[in-house]
Protein backbone atom coordinates (compact mmCIF):
# COMPACT_ATOMS: atom_id res chain seq x y z
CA UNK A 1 0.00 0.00 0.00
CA UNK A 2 2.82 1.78 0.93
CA UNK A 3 4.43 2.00 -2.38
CA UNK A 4 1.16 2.45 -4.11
CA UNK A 5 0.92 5.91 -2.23
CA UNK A 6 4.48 6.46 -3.58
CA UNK A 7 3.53 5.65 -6.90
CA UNK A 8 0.68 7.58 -6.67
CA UNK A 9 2.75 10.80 -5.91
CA UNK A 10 5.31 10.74 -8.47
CA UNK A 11 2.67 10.43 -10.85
CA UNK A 12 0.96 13.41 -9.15
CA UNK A 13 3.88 14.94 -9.16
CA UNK A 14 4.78 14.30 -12.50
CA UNK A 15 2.14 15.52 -14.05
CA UNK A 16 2.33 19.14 -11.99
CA UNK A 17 5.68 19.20 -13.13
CA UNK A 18 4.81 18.73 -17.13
CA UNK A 19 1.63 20.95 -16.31
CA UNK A 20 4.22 23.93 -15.48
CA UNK A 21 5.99 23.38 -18.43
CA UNK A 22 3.10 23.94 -20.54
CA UNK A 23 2.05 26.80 -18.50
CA UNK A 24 5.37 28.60 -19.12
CA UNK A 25 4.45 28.38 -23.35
CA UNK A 26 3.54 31.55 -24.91
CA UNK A 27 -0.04 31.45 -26.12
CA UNK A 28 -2.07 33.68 -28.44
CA UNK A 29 -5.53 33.30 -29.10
CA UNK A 30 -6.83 35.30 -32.26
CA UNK A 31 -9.81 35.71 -34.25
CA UNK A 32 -8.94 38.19 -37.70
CA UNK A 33 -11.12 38.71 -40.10
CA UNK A 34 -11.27 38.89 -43.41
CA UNK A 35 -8.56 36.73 -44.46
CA UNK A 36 -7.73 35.68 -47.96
CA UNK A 37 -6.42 32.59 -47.17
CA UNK A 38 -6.42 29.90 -44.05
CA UNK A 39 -3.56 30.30 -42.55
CA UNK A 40 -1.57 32.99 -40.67
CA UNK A 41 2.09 33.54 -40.95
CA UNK A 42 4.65 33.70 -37.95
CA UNK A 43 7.81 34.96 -37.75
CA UNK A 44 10.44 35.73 -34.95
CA UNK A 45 14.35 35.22 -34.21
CA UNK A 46 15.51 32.93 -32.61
CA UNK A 47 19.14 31.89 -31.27
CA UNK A 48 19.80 34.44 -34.27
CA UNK A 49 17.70 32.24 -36.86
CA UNK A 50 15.08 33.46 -38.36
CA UNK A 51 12.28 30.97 -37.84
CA UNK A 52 8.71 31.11 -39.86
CA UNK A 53 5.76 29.11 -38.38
CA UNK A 54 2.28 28.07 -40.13
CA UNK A 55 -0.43 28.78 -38.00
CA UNK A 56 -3.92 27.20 -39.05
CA UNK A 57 -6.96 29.39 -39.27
CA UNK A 58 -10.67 27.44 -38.11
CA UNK A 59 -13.71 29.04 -39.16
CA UNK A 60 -14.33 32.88 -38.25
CA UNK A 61 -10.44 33.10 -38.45
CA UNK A 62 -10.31 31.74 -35.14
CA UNK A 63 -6.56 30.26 -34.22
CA UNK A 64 -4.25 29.81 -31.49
CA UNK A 65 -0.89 29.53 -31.85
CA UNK A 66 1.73 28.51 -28.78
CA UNK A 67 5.36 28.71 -28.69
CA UNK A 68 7.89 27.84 -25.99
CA UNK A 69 10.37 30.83 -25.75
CA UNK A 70 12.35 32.07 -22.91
CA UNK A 71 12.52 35.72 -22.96
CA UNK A 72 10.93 39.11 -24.70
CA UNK A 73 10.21 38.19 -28.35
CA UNK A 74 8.90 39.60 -31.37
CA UNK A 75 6.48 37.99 -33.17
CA UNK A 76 5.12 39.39 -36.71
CA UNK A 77 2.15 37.96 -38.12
CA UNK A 78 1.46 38.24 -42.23
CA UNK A 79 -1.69 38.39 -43.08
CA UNK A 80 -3.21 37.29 -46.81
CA UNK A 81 0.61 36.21 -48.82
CA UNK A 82 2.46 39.20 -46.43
CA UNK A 83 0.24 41.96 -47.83
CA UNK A 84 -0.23 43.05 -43.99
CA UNK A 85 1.13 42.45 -41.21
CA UNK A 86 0.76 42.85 -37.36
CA UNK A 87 3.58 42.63 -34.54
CA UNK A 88 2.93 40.89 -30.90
CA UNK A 89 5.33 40.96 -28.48
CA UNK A 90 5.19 37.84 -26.64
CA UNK A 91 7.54 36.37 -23.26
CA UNK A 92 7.63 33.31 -21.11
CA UNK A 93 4.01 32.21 -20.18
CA UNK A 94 1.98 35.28 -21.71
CA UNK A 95 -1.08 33.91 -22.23
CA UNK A 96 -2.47 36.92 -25.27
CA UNK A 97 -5.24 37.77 -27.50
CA UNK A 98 -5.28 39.22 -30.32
CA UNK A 99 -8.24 40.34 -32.73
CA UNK A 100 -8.76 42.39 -35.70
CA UNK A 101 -9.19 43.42 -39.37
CA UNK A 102 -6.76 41.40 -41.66
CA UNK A 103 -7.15 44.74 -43.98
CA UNK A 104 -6.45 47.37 -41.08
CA UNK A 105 -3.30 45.61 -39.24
CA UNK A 106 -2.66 48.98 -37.95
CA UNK A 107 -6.13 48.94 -35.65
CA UNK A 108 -5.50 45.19 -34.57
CA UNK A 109 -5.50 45.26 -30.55
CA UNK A 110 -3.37 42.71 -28.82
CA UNK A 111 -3.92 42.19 -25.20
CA UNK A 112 -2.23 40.24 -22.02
CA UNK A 113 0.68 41.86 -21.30
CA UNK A 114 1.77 45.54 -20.61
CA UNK A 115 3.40 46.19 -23.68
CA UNK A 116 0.60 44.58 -25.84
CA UNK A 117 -1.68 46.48 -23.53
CA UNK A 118 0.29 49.85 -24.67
CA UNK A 119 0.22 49.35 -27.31
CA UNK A 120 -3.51 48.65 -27.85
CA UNK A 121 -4.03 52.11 -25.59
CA UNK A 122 -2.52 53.95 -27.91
CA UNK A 123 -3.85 52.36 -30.82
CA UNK A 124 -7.16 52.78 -29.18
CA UNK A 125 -6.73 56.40 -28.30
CA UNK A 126 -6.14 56.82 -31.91
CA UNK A 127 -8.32 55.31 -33.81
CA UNK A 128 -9.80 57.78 -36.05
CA UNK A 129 -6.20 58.49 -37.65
CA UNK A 130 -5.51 55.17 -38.30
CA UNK A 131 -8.36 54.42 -39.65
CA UNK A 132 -8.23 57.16 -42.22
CA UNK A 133 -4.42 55.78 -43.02
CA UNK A 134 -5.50 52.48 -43.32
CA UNK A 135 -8.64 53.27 -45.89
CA UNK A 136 -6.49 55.71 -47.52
CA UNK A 137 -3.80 52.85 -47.73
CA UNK A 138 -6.42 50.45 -49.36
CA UNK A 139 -7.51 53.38 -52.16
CA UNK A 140 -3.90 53.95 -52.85
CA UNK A 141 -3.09 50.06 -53.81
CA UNK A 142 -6.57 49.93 -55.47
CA UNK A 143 -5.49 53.35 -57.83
CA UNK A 144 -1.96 51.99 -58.31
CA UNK A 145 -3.69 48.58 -59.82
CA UNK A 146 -6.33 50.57 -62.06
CA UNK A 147 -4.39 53.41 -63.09
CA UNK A 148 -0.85 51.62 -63.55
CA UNK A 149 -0.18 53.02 -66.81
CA UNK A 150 -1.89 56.31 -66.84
CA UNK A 151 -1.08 59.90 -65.77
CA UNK A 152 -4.34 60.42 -63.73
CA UNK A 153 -2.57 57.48 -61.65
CA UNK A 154 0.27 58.99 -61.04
CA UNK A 155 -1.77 62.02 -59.84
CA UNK A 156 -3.64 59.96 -57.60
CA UNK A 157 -0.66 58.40 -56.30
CA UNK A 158 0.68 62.03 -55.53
CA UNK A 159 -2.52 63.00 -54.23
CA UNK A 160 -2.80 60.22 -51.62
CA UNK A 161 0.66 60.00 -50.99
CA UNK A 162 -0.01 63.66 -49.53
CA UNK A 163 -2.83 62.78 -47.48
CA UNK A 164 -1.08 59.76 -45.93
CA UNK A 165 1.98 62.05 -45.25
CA UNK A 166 -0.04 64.27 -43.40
CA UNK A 167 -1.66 61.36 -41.34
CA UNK A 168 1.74 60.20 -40.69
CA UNK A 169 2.32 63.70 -39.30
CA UNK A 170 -0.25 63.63 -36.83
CA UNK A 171 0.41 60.45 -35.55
CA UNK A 172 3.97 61.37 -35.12
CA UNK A 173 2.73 64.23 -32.62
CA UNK A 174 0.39 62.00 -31.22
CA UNK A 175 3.09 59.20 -30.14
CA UNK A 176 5.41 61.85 -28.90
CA UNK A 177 2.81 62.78 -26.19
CA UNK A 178 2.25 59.01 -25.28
CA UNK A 179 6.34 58.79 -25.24
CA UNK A 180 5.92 62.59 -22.65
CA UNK A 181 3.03 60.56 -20.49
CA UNK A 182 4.70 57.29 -20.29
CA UNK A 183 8.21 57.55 -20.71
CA UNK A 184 9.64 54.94 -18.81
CA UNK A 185 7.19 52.91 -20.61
CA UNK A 186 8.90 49.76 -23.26
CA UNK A 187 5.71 50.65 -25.24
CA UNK A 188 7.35 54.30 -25.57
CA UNK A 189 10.71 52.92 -27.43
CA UNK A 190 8.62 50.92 -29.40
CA UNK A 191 6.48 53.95 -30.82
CA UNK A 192 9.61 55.94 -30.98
CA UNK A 193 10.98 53.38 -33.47
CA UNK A 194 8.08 53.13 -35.16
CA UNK A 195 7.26 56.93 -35.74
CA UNK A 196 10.52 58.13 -35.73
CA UNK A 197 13.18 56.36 -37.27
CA UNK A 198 11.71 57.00 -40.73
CA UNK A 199 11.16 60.41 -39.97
CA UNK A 200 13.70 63.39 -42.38
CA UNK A 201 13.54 65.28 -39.08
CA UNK A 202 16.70 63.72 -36.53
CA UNK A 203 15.88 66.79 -34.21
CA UNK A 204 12.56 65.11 -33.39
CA UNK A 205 14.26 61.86 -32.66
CA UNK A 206 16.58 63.62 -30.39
CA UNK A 207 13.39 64.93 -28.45
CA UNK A 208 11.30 62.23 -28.14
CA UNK A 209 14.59 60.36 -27.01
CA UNK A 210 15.23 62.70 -24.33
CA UNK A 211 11.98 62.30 -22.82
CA UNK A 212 12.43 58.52 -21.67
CA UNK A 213 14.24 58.00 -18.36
CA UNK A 214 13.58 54.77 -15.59
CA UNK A 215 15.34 51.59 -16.56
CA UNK A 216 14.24 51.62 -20.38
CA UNK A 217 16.73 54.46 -21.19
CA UNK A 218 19.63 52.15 -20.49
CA UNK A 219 18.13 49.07 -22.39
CA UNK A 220 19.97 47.84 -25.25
CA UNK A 221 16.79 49.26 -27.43
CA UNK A 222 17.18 52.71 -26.16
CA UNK A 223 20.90 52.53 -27.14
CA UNK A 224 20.34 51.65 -30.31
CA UNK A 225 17.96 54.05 -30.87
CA UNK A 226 20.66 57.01 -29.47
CA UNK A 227 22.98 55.42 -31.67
CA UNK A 228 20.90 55.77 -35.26
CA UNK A 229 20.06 58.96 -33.87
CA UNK A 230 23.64 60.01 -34.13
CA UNK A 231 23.48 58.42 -37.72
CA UNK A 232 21.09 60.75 -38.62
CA UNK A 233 22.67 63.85 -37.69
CA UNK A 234 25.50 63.05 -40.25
CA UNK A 235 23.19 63.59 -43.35
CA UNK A 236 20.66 65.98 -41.54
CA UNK A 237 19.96 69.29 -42.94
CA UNK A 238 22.63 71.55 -42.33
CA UNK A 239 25.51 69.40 -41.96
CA UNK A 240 28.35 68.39 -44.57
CA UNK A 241 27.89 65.92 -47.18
CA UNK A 242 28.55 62.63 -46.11
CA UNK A 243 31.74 61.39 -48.57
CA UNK A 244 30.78 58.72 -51.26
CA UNK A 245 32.36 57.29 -54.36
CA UNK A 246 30.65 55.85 -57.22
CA UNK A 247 30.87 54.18 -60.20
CA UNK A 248 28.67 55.67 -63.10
CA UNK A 249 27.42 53.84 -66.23
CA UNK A 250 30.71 54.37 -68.44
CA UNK A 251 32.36 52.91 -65.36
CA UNK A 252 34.18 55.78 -64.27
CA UNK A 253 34.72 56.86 -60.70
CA UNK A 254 32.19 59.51 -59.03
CA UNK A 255 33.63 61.24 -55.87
CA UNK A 256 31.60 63.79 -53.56
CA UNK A 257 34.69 66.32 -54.18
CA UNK A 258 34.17 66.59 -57.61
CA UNK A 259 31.02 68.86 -57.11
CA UNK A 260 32.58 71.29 -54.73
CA UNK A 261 31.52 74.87 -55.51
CA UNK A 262 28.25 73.31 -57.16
CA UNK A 263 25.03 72.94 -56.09
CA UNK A 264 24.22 69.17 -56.45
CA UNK A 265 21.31 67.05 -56.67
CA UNK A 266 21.64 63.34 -55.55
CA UNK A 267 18.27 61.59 -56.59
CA UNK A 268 17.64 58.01 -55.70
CA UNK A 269 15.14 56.16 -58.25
CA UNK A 270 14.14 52.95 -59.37
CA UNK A 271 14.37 52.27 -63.16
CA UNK A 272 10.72 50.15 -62.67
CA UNK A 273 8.90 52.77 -60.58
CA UNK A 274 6.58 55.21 -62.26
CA UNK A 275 6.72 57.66 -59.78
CA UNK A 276 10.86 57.19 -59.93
CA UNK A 277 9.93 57.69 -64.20
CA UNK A 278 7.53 60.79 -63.43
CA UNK A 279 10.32 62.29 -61.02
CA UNK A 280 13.57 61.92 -63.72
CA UNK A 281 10.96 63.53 -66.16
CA UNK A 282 10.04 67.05 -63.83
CA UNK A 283 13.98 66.62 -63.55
CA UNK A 284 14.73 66.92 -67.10
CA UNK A 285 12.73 70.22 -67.35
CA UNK A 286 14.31 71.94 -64.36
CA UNK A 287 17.94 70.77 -65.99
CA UNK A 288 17.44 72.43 -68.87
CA UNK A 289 16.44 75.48 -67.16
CA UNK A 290 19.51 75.50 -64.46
CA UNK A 291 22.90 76.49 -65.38
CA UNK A 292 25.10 74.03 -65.88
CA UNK A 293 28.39 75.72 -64.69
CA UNK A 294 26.57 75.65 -61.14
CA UNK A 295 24.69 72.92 -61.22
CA UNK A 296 25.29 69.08 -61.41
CA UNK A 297 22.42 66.56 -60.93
CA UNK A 298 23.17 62.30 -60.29
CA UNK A 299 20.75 59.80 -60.26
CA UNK A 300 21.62 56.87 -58.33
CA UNK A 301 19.48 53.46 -59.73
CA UNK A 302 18.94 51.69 -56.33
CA UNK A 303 17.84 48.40 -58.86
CA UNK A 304 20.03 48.10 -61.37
CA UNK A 305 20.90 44.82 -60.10
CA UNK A 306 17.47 43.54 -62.14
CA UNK A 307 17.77 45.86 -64.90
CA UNK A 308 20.68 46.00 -67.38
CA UNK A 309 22.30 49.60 -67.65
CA UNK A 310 21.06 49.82 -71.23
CA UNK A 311 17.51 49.84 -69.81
CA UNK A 312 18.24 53.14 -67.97
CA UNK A 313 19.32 54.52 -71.18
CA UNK A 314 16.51 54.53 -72.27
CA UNK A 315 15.69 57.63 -70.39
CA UNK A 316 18.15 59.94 -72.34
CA UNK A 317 18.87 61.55 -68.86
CA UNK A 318 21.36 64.61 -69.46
CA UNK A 319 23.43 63.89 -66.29
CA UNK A 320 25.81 61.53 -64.23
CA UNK A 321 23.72 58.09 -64.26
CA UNK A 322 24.79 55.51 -61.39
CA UNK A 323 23.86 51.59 -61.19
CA UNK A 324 24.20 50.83 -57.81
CA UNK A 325 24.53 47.23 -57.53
CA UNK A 326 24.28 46.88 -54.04
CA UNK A 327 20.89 48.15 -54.11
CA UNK A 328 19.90 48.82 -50.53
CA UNK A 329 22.50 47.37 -49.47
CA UNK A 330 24.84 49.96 -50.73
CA UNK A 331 27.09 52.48 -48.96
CA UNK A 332 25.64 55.24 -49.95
CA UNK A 333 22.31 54.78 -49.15
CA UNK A 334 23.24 53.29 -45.42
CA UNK A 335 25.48 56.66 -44.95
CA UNK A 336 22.83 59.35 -46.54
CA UNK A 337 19.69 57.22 -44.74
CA UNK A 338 17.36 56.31 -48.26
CA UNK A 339 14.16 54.48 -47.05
CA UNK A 340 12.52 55.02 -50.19
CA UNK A 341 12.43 56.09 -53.35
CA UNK A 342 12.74 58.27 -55.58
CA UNK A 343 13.85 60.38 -53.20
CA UNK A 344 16.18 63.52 -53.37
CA UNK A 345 18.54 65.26 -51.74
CA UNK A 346 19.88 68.82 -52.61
CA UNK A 347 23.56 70.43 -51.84
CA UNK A 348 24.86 73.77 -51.56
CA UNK A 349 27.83 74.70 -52.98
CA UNK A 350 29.58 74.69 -50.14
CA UNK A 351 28.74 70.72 -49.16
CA UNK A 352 25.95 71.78 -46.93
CA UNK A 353 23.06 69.47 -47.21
CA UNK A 354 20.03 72.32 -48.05
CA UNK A 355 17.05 69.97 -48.48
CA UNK A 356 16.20 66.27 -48.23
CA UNK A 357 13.21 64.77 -49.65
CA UNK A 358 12.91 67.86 -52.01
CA UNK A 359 10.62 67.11 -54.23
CA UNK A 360 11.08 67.36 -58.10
CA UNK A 361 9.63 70.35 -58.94
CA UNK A 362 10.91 72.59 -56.49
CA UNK A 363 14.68 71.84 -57.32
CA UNK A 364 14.54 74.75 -60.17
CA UNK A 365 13.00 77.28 -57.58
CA UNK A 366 15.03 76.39 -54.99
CA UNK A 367 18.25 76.29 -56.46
CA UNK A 368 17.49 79.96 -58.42
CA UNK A 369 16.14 81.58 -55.20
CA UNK A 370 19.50 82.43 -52.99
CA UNK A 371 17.22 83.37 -50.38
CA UNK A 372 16.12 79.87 -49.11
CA UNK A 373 19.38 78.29 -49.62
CA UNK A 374 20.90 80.99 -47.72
CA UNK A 375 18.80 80.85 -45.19
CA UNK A 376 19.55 77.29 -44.34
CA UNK A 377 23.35 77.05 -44.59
């Protein structure tokens, strides 16, 4: 009887033991609708591995998906073949919930845990912005797929493009108060990276950075953060040209000294985008117009790896033409900070950047009027 009663607890204790185990799993439960397809995509690093995971979607796009991890990790979930995408943060035993629109990941709340929590707060809080972004953000794909090959696309694309900007804006003020109410908050870093690493304005990083204190402004997030923020100062507005050398189309060396005394126009395209095709085209015009003693312009093909140089000849462009074959990967667009393109970037004479993100048909005005350039350097 004795050693029944033994028995009896090691297998009581046993299964205790395996029931803490599964306890300290990560677990989401989700329901998302409007999914394309039945299945949800996971991914998250691991032991510096990228790992992807298949999670099965039941009826209602119900699904629960459970992971064994051991500390703070970052899960993204692709919605509908990676068209959208939504990021949890998940740690050792978080038991979450997640639910939303697969078509506005930006308004899908995630809840369990502080930093979901937030998160969701702030999502929450602004709703009404991201709502507009995300319907605005449906009309644009829609436009670009009807109006591919048309110029009242490309006008639409402009259009929109505006309007999102300005969203973008807002929501940039609005997570820099959430950063000044919570700032020893994780959440806080995480809406600084999001809102403000992409951001033309480094001064605003600086801010919002200054804001956080507590334990988080030591964490290995909030010195990488300081650190890109220093990155950003080196090809800010105001401050010397960051040195490059290229290698144009005839195969001949470009250097950043060359231009000295000139004002000079770096713009980054793509030779398959049509806004990169309407942008080299308002270029032409204001080339023609500019002096050429004073003035140099070079476009730096951030594809070129896909399409042959004699492809971008095609475009008859007057000036210095660059195939960078390191694409984003490239020097030059790591040291200057390109997220996107076409996208340019305008220098004084004197090596000062003047103006980034300048769009193309303010280059002529800008570069005739002493006045603003002046008033910059």
């Amino acid at each position: 009887m004795k050693k029944i009663y033994i028995a009896f607890i090691i297998c009581l204790l046993s299964i205790v033991i395996i029931s803490c185990k599964k306890d300290n799993a990560m677990v989401i439960k989700g329901e998302i609708s409007n999914l394309e397809y039945p299945y949800i995509l996971a991914s998250y690093v691991s032991s510096d591995t990228l790992v992807l995971d298949t999670i099965e979607v039941k009826e209602k796009g119900k699904f629960k998906y459970r992971k064994e991890i051991d500390t703070l990790t970052v899960f993204t979930l692709y919605f509908n073949e990676f068209n959208n995408a939504t990021v949890v943060f998940g740690n050792k035993a978080d038991k979450l919930s997640i639910k939303g629109d697969a078509r506005f990941p930006d308004l899908i709340r995630v809840s369990g845990s502080e930093i979901n929590d937030d998160l969701t707060l702030f999502k929450t809080q602004n709703e009404d912005v991201l709502t507009q972004r995300g319907q605005l953000l449906i009309n644009f794909q829609e436009e670009r797929k009807n109006h591919s090959d048309s110029n009242k696309g490309v006008l639409t694309e402009i259009e929109k493009m505006g309007q999102i900007n300005s969203l973008n804006h807002e929501l940039r003020q609005r997570a820099e108060d959430f950063v000044k109410e919570h700032p020893s908050k994780l959440s806080s870093l995480i809406l600084i990276n999001d809102f403000f690493t992409n951001s033309e304005n480094s001064k605003a990083l600086e801010r919002v950075l200054s804001y956080v204190d507590g334990d988080i402004s030591s964490s290995l997030m909030a010195m990488n953060l300081k650190s890109y923020s220093e990155k950003l100062k080196q090809s800010a507005e105001g401050s010397s040209l960051p040195y490059f050398q290229l290698t144009d189309k005839e195969d001949k060396k470009v250097y950043s000294h060359q231009f000295s005394g000139k004002y000079l126009l770096l713009s980054f395209v793509s030779a398959s985008g049509l806004e990169s095709r309407e942008t080299s085209s308002i270029l032409k015009n204001a080339y023609q117009e500019l002096n050429k003693d004073s003035v140099a312009f070079v476009s730096i093909y951030i594809d070129s790896d896909r399409y042959p140089v004699s492809y971008l000849e095609n475009d008859s462009i007057p000036w210095t033409i660059v195939p960078e074959k390191n694409s984003w990967a490239s020097e030059i667009v790591n040291s200057y900070n390109i997220q996107s393109v076409p996208y340019n970037i305008l220098i004084s004479p004197s090596g000062k950047i003047l103006d980034r993100g300048i769009a193309a048909q303010r280059v002529e005005n800008t570069i005739n009027n002493p006045t603003v350039t002046e008033a910059v350097e």
